[in-house]
PDB file of N, CA and C in Angstrom:
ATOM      1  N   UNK A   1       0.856  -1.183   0.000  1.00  0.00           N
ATOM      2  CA  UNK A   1       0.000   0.000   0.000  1.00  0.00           C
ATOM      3  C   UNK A   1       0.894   1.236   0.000  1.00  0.00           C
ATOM      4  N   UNK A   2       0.641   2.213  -1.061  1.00  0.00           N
ATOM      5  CA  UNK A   2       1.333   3.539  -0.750  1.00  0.00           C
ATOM      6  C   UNK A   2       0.226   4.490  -0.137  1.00  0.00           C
ATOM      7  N   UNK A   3       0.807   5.555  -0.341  1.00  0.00           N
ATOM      8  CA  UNK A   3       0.136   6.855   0.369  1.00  0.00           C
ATOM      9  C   UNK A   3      -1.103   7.131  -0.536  1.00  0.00           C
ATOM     10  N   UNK A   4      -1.179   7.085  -1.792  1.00  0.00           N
ATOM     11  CA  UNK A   4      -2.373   7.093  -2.639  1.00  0.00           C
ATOM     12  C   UNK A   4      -3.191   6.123  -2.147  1.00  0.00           C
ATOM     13  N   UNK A   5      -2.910   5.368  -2.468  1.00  0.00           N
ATOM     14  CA  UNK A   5      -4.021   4.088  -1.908  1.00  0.00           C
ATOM     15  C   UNK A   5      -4.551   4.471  -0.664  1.00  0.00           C
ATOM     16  N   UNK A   6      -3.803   4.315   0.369  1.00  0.00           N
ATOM     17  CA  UNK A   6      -4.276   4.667   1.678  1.00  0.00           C
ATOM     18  C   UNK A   6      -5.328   5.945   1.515  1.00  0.00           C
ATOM     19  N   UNK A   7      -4.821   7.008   0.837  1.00  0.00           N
ATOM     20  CA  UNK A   7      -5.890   8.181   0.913  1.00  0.00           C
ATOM     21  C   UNK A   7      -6.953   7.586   0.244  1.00  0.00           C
ATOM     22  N   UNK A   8      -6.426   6.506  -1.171  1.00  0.00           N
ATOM     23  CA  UNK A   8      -8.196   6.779  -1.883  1.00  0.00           C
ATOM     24  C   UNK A   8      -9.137   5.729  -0.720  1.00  0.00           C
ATOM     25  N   UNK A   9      -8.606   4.840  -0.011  1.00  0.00           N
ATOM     26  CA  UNK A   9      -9.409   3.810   0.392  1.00  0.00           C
ATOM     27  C   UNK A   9      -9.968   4.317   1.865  1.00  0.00           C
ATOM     28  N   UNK A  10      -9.559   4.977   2.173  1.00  0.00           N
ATOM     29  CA  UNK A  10      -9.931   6.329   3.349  1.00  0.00           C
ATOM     30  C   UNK A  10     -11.362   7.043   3.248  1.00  0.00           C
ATOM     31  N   UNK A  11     -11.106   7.478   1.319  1.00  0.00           N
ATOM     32  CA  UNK A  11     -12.394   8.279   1.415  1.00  0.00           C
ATOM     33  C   UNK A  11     -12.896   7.431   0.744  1.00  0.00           C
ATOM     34  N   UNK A  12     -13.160   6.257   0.882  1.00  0.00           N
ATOM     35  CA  UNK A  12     -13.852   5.541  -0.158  1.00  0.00           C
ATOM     36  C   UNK A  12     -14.865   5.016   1.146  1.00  0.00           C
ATOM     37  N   UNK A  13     -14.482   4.912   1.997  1.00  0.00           N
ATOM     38  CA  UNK A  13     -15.449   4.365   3.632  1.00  0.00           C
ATOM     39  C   UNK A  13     -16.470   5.145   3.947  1.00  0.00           C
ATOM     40  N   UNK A  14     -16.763   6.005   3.990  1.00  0.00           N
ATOM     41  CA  UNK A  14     -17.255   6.797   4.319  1.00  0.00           C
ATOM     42  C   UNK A  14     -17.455   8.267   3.758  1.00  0.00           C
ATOM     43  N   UNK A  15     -18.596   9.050   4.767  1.00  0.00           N
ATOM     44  CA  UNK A  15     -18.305  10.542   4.872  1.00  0.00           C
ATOM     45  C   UNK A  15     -17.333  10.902   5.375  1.00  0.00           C
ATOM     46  N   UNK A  16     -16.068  11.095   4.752  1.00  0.00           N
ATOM     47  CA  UNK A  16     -14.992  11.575   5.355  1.00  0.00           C
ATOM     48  C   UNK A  16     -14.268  12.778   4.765  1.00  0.00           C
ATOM     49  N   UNK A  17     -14.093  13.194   6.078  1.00  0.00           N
ATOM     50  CA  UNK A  17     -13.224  14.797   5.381  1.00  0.00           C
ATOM     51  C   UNK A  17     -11.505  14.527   5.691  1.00  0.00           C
ATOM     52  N   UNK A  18     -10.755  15.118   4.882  1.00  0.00           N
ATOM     53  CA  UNK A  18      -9.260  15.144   4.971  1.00  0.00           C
ATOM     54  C   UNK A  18      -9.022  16.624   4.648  1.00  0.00           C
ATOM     55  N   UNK A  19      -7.940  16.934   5.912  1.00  0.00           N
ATOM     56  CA  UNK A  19      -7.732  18.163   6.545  1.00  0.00           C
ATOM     57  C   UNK A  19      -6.074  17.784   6.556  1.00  0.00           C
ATOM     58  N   UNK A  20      -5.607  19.237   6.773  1.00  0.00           N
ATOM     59  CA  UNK A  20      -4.209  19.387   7.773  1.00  0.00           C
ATOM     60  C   UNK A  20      -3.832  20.469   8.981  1.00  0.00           C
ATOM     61  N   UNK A  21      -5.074  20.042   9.678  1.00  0.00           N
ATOM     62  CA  UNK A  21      -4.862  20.974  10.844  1.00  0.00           C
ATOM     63  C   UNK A  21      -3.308  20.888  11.692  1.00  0.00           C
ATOM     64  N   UNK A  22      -2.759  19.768  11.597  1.00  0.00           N
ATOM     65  CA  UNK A  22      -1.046  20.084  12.052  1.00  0.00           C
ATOM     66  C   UNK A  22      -0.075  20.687  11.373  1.00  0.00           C
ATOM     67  N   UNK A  23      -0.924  20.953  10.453  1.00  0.00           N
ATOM     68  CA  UNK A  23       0.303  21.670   9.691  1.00  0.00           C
ATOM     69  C   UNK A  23       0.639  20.859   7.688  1.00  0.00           C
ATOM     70  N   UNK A  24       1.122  21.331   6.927  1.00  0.00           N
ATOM     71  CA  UNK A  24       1.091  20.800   5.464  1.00  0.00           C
ATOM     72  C   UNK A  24       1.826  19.793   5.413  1.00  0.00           C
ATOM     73  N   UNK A  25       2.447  18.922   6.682  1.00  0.00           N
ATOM     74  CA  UNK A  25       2.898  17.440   6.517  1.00  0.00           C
ATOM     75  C   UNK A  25       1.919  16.721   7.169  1.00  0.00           C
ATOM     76  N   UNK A  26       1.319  16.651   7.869  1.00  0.00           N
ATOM     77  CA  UNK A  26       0.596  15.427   8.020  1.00  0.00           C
ATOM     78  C   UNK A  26      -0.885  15.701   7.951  1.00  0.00           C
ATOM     79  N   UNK A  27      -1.538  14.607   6.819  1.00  0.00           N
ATOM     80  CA  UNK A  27      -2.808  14.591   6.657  1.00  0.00           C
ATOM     81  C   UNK A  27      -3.538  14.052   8.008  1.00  0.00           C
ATOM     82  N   UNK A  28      -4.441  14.440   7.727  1.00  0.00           N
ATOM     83  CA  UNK A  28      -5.566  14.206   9.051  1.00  0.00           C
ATOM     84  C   UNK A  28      -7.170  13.661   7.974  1.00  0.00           C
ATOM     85  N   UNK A  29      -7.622  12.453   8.274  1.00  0.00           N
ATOM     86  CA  UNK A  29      -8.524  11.499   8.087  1.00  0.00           C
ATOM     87  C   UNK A  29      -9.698  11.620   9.031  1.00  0.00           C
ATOM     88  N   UNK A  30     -11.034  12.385   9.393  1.00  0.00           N
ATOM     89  CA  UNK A  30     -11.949  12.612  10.247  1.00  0.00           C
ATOM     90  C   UNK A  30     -13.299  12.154   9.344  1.00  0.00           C
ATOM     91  N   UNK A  31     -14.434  11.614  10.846  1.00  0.00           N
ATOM     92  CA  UNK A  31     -15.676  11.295  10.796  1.00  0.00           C
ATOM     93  C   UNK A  31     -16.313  11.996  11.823  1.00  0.00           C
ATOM     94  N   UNK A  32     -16.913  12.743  10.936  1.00  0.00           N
ATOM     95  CA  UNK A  32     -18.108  13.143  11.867  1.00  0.00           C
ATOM     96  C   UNK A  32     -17.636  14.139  13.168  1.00  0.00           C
ATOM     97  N   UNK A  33     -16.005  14.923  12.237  1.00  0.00           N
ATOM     98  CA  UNK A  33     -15.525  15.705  13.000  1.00  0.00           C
ATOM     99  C   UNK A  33     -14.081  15.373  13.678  1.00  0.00           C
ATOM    100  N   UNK A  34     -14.284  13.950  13.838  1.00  0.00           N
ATOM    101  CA  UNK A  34     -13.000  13.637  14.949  1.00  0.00           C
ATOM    102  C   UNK A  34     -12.189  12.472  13.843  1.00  0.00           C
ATOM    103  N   UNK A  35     -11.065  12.603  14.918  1.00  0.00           N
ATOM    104  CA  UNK A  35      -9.939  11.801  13.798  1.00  0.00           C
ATOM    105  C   UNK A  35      -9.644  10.449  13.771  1.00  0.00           C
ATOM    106  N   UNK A  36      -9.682   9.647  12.296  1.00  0.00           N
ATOM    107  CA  UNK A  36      -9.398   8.274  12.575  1.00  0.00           C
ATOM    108  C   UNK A  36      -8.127   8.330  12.000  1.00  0.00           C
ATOM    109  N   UNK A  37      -7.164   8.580  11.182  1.00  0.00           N
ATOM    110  CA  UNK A  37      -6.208   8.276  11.174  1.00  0.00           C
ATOM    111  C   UNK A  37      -5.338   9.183  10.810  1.00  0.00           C
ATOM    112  N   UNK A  38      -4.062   9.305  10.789  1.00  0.00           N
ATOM    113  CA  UNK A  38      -2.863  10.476  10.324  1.00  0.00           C
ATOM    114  C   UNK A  38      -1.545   9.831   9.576  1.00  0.00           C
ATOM    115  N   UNK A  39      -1.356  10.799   8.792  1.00  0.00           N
ATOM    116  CA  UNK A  39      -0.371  10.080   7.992  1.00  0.00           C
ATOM    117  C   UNK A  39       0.231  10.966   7.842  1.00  0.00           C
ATOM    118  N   UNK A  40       2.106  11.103   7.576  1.00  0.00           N
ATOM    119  CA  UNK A  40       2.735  12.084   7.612  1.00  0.00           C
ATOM    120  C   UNK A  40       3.061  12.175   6.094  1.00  0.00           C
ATOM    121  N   UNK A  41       3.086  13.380   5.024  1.00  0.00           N
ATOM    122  CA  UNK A  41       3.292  13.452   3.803  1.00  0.00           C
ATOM    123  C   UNK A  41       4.903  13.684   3.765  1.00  0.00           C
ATOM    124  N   UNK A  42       5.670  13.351   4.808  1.00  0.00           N
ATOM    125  CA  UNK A  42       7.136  13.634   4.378  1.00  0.00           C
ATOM    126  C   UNK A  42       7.798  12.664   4.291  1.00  0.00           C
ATOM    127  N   UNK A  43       7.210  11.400   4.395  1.00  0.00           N
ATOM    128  CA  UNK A  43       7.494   9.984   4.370  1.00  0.00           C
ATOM    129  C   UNK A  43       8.492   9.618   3.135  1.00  0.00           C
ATOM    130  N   UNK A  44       9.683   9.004   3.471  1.00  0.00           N
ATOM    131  CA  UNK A  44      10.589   9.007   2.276  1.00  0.00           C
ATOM    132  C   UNK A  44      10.553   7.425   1.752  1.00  0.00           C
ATOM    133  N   UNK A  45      10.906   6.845   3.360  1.00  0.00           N
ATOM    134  CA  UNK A  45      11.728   5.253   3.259  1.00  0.00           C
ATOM    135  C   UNK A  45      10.407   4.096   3.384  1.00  0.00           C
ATOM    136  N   UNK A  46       9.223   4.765   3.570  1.00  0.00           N
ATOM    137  CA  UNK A  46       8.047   3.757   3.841  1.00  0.00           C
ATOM    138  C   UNK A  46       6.732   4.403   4.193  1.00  0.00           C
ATOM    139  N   UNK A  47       5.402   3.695   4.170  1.00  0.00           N
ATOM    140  CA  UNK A  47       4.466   4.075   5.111  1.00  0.00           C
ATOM    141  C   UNK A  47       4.039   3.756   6.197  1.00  0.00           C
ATOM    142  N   UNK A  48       4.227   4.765   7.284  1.00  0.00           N
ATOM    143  CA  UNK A  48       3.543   4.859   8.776  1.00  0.00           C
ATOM    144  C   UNK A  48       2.174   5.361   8.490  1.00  0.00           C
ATOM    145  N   UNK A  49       1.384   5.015   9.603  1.00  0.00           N
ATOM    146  CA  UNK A  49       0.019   5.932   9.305  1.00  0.00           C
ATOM    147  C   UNK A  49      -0.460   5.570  11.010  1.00  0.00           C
ATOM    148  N   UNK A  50      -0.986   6.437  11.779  1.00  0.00           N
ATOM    149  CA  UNK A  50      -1.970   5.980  13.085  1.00  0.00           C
ATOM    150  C   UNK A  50      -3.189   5.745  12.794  1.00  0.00           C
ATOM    151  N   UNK A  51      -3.955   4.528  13.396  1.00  0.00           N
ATOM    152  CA  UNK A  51      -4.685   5.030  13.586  1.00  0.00           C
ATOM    153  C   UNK A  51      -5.505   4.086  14.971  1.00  0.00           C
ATOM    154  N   UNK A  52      -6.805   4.558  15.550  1.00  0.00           N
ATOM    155  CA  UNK A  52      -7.451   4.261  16.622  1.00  0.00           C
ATOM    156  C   UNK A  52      -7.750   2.764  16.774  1.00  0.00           C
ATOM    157  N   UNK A  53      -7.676   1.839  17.741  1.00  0.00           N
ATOM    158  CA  UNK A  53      -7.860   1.016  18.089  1.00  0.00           C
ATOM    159  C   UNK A  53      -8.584   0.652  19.631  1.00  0.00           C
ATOM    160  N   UNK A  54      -8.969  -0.796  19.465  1.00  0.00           N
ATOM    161  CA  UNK A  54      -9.508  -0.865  20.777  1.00  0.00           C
ATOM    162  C   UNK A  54      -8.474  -1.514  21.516  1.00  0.00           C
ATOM    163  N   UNK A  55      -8.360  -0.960  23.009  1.00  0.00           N
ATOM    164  CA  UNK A  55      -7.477  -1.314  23.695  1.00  0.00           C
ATOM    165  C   UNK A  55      -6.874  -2.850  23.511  1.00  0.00           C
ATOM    166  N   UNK A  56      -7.853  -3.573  23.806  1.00  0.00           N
ATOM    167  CA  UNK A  56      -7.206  -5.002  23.992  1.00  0.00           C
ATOM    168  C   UNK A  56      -6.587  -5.226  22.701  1.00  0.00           C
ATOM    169  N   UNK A  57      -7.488  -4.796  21.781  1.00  0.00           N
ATOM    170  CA  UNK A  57      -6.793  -5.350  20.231  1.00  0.00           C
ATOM    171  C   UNK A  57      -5.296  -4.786  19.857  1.00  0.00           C
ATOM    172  N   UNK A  58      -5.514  -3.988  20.410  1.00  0.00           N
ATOM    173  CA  UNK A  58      -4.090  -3.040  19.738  1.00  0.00           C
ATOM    174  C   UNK A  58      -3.002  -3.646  20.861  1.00  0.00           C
ATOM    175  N   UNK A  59      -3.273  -4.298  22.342  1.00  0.00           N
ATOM    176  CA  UNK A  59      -2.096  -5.223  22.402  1.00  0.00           C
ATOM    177  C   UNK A  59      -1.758  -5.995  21.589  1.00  0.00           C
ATOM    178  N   UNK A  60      -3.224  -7.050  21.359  1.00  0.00           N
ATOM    179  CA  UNK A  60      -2.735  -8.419  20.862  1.00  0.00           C
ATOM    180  C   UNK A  60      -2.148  -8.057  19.788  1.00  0.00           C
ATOM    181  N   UNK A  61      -2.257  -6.988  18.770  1.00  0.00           N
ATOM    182  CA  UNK A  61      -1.925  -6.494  17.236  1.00  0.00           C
ATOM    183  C   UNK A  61      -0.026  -6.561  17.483  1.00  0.00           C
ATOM    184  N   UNK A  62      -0.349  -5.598  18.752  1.00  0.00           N
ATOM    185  CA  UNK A  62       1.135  -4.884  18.887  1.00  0.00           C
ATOM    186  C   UNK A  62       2.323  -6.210  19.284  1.00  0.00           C
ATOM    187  N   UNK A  63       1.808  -7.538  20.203  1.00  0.00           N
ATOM    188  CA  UNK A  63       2.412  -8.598  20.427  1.00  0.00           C
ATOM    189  C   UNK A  63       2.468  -9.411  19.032  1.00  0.00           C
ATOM    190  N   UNK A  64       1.320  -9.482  18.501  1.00  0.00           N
ATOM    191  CA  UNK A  64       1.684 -10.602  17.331  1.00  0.00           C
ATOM    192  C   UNK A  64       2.178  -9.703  15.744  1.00  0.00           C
ATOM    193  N   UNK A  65       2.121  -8.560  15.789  1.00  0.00           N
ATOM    194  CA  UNK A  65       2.923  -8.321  14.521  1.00  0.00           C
ATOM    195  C   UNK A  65       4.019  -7.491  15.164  1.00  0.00           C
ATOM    196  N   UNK A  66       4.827  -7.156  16.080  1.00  0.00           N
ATOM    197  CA  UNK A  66       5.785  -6.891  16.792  1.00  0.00           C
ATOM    198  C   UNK A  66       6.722  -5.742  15.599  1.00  0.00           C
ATOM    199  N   UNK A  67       6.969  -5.778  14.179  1.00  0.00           N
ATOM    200  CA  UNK A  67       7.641  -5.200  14.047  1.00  0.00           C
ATOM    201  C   UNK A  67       6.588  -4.105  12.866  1.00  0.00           C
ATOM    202  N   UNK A  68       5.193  -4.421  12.557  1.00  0.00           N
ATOM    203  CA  UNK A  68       4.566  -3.433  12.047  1.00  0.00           C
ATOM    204  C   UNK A  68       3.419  -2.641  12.595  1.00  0.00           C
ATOM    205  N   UNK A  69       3.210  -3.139  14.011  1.00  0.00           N
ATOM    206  CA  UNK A  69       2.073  -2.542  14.684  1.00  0.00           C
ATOM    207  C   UNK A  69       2.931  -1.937  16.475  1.00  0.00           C
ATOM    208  N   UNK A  70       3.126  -0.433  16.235  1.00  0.00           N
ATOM    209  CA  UNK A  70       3.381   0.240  17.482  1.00  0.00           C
ATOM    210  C   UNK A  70       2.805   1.125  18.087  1.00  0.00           C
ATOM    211  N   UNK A  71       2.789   0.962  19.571  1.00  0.00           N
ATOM    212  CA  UNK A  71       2.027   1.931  20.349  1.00  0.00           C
ATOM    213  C   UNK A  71       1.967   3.831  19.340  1.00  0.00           C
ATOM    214  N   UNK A  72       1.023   3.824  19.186  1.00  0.00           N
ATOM    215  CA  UNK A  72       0.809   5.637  18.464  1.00  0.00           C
ATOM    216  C   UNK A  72       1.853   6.467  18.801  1.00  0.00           C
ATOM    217  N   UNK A  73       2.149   6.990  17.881  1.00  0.00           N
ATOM    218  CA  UNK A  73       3.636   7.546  17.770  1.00  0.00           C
ATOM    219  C   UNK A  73       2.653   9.144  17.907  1.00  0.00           C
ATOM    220  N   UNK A  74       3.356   9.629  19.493  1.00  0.00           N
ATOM    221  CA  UNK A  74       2.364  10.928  19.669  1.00  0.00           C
ATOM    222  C   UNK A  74       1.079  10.901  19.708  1.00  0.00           C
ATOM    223  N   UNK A  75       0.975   9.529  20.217  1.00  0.00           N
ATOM    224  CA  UNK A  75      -0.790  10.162  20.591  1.00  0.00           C
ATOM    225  C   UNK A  75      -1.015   8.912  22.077  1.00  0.00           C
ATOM    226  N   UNK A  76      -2.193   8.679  22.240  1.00  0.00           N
ATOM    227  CA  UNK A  76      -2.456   8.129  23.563  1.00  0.00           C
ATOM    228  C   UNK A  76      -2.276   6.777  23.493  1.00  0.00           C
ATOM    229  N   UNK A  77      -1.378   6.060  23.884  1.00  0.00           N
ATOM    230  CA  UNK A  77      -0.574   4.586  23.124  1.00  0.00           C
ATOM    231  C   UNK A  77      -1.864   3.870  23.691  1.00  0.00           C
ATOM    232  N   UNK A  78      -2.873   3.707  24.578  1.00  0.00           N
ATOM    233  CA  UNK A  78      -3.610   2.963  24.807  1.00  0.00           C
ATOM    234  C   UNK A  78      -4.701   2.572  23.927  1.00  0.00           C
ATOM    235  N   UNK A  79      -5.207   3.693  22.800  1.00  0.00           N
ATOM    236  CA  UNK A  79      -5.944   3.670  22.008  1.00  0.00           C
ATOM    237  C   UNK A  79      -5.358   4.250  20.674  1.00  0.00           C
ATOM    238  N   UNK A  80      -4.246   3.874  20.660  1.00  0.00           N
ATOM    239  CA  UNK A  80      -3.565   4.472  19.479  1.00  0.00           C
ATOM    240  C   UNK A  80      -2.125   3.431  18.893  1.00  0.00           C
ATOM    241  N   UNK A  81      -2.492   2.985  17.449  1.00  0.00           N
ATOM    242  CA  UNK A  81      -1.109   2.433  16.943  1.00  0.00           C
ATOM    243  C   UNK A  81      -0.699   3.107  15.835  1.00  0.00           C
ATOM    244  N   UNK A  82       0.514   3.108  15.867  1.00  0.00           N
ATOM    245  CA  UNK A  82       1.319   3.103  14.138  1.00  0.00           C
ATOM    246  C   UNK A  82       1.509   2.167  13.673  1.00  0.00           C
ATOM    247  N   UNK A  83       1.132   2.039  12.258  1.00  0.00           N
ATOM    248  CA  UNK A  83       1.075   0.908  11.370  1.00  0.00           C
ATOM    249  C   UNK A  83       2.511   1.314  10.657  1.00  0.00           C
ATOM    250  N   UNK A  84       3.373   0.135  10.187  1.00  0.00           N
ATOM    251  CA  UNK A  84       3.839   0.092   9.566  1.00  0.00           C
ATOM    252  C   UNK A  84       3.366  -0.666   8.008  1.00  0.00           C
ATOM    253  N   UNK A  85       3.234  -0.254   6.874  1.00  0.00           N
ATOM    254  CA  UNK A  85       2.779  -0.801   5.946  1.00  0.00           C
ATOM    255  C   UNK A  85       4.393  -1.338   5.312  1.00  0.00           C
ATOM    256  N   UNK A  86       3.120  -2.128   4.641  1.00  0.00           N
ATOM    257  CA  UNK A  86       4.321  -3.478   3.391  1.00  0.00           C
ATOM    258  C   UNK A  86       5.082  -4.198   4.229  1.00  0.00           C
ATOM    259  N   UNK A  87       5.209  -4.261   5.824  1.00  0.00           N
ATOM    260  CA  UNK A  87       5.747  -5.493   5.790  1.00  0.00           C
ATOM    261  C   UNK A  87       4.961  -6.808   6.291  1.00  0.00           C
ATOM    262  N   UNK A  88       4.557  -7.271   7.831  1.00  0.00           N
ATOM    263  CA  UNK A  88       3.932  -8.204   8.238  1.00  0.00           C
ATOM    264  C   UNK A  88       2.517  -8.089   7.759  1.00  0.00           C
ATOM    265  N   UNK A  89       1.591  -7.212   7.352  1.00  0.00           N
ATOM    266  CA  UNK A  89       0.373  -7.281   7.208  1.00  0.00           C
ATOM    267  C   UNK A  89      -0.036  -6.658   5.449  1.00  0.00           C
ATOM    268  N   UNK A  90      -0.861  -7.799   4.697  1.00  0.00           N
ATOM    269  CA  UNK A  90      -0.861  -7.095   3.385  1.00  0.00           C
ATOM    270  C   UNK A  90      -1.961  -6.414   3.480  1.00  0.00           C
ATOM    271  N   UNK A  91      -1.917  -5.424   2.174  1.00  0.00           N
ATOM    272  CA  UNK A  91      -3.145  -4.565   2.411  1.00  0.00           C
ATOM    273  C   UNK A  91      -4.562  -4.694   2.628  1.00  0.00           C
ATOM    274  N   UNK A  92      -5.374  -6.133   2.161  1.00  0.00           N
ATOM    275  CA  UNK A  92      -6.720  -6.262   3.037  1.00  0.00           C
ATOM    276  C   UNK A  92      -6.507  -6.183   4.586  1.00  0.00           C
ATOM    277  N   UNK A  93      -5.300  -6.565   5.679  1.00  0.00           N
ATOM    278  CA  UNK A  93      -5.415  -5.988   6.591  1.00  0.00           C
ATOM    279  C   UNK A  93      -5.198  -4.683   7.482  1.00  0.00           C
ATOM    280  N   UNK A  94      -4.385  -3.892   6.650  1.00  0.00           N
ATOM    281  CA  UNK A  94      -4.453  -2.567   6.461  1.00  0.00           C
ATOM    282  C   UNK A  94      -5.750  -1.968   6.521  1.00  0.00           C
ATOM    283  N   UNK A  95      -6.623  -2.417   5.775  1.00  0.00           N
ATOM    284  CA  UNK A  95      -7.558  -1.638   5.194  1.00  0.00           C
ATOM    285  C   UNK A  95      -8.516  -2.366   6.474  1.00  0.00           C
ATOM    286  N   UNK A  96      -8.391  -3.311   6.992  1.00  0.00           N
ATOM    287  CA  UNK A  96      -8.985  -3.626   7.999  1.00  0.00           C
ATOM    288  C   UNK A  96      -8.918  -2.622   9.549  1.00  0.00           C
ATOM    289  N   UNK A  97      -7.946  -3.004   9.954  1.00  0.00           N
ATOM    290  CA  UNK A  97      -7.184  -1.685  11.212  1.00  0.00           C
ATOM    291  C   UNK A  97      -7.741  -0.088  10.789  1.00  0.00           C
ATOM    292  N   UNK A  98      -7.745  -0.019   9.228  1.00  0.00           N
ATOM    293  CA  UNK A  98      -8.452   1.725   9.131  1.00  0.00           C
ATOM    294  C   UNK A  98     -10.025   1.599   9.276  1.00  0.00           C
ATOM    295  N   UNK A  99     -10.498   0.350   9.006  1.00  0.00           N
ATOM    296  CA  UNK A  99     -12.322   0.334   8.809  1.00  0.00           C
ATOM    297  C   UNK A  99     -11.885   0.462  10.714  1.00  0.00           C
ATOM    298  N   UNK A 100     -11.809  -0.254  11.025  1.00  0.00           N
ATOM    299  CA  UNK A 100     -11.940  -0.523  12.715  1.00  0.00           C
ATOM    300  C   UNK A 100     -11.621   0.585  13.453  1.00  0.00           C
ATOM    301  N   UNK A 101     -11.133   1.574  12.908  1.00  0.00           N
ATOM    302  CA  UNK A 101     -10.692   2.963  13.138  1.00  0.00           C
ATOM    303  C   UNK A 101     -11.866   3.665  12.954  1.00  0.00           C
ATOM    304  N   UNK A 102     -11.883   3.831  11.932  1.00  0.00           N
ATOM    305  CA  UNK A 102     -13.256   4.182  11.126  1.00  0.00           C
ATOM    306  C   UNK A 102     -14.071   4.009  11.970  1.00  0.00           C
ATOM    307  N   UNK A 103     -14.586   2.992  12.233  1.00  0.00           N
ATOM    308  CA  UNK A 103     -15.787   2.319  13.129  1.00  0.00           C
ATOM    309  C   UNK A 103     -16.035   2.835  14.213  1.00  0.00           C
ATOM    310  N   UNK A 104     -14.627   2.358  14.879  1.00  0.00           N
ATOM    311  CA  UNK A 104     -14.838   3.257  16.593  1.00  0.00           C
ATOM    312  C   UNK A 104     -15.177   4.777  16.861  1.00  0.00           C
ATOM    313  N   UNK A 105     -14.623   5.818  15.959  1.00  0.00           N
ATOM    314  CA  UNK A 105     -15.067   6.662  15.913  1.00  0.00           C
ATOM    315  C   UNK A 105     -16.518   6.947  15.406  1.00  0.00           C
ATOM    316  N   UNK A 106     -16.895   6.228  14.865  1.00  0.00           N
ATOM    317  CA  UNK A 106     -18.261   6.102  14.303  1.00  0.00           C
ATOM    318  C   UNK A 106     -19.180   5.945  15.536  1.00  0.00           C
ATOM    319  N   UNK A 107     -18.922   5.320  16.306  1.00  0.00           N
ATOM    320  CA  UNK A 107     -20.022   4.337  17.142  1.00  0.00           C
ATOM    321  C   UNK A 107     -19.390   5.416  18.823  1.00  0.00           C
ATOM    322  N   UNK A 108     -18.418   6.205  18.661  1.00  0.00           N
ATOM    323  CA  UNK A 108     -18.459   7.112  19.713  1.00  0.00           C
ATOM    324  C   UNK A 108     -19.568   8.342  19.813  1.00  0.00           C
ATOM    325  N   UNK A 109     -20.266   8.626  18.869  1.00  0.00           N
ATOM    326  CA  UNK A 109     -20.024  10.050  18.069  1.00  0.00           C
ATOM    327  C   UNK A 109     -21.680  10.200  18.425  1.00  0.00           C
ATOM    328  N   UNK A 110     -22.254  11.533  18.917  1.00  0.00           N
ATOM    329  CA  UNK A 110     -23.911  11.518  19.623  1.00  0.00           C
ATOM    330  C   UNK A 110     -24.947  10.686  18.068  1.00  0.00           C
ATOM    331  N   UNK A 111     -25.720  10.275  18.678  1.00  0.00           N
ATOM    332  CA  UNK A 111     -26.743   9.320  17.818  1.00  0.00           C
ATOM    333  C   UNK A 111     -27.120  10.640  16.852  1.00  0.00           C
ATOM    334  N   UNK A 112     -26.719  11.915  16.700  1.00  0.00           N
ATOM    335  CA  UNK A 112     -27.900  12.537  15.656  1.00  0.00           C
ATOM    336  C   UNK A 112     -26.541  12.331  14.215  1.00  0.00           C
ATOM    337  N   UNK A 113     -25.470  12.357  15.228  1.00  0.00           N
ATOM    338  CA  UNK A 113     -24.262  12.749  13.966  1.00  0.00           C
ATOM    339  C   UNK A 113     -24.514  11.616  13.376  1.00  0.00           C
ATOM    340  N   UNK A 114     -24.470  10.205  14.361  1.00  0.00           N
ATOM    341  CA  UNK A 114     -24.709   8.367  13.536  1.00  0.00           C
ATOM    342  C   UNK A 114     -25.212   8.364  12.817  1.00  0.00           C
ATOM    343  N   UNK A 115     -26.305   8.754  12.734  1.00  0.00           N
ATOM    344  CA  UNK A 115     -27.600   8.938  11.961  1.00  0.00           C
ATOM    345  C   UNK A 115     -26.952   9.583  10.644  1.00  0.00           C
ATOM    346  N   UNK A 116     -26.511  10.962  10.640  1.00  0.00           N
ATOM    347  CA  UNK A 116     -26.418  12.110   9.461  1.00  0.00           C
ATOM    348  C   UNK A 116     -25.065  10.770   8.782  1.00  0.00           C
ATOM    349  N   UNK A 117     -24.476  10.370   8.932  1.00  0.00           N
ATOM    350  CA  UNK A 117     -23.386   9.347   8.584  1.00  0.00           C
ATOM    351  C   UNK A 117     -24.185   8.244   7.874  1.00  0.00           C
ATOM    352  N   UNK A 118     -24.917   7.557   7.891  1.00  0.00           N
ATOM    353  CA  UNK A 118     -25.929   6.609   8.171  1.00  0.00           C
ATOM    354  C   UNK A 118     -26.215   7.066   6.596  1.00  0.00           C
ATOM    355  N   UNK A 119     -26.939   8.412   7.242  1.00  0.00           N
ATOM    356  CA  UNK A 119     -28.056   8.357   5.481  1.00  0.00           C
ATOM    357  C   UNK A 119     -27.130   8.887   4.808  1.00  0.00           C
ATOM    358  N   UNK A 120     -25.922   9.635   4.854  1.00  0.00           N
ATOM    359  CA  UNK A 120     -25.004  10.100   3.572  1.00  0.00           C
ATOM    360  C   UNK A 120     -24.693   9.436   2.614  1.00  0.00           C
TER     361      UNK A 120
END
């Protein structure tokens, strides 16, 4: 997976907006306002990308793929990993870890926003 891919399959999930509120290197991936994943555009040697997980999962992720799934680089390691892409995980599970991202923020978010998501 490169950085194209990742963006088109991003907005391909959903109502989703892509922003750079940190600034013109790293994209920002939001639902319904809040953020599922970040990716830095200065990326030379590979792709990193964060994004949200559920606690328990993002251990077991972080124990059994040990060298492509790490605690969120700058953000709250309990609910947060960095993916390393192209090595232990091919891209249907990539694209898995971003739906599940996707999701959780989805299913946080007050029932009127669910809804406006829902019928878009």
């Amino acid at each position: 997976m490169n950085i194209e891919e990742l963006r088109d399959y991003c907005l391909s999930i959903g109502p989703v907006a892509e922003e750079t509120p940190f600034g013109p290197d790293t994209l920002v991936f939001k639902v319904g306002g809040k953020i599922f994943l970040l990716v830095g555009l200065d990326q030379i040697d590979g792709l990193r990308f964060n994004v949200k997980c559920d606690p328990e999962k993002a251990v077991e992720l972080r124990e059994r793929y040990d060298q492509t799934v790490l605690p969120g680089y700058h953000m709250n390691k309990k609910h947060w990993n960095t993916v390393i892409a192209n090595q232990e995980l091919n891209d249907g599970a990539l694209e898995e870890l971003i739906t599940h991202s996707y999701n959780l923020i989805v299913e946080s978010l007050p029932a009127k926003v669910k809804q406006e998501i829902k019928d878009a």
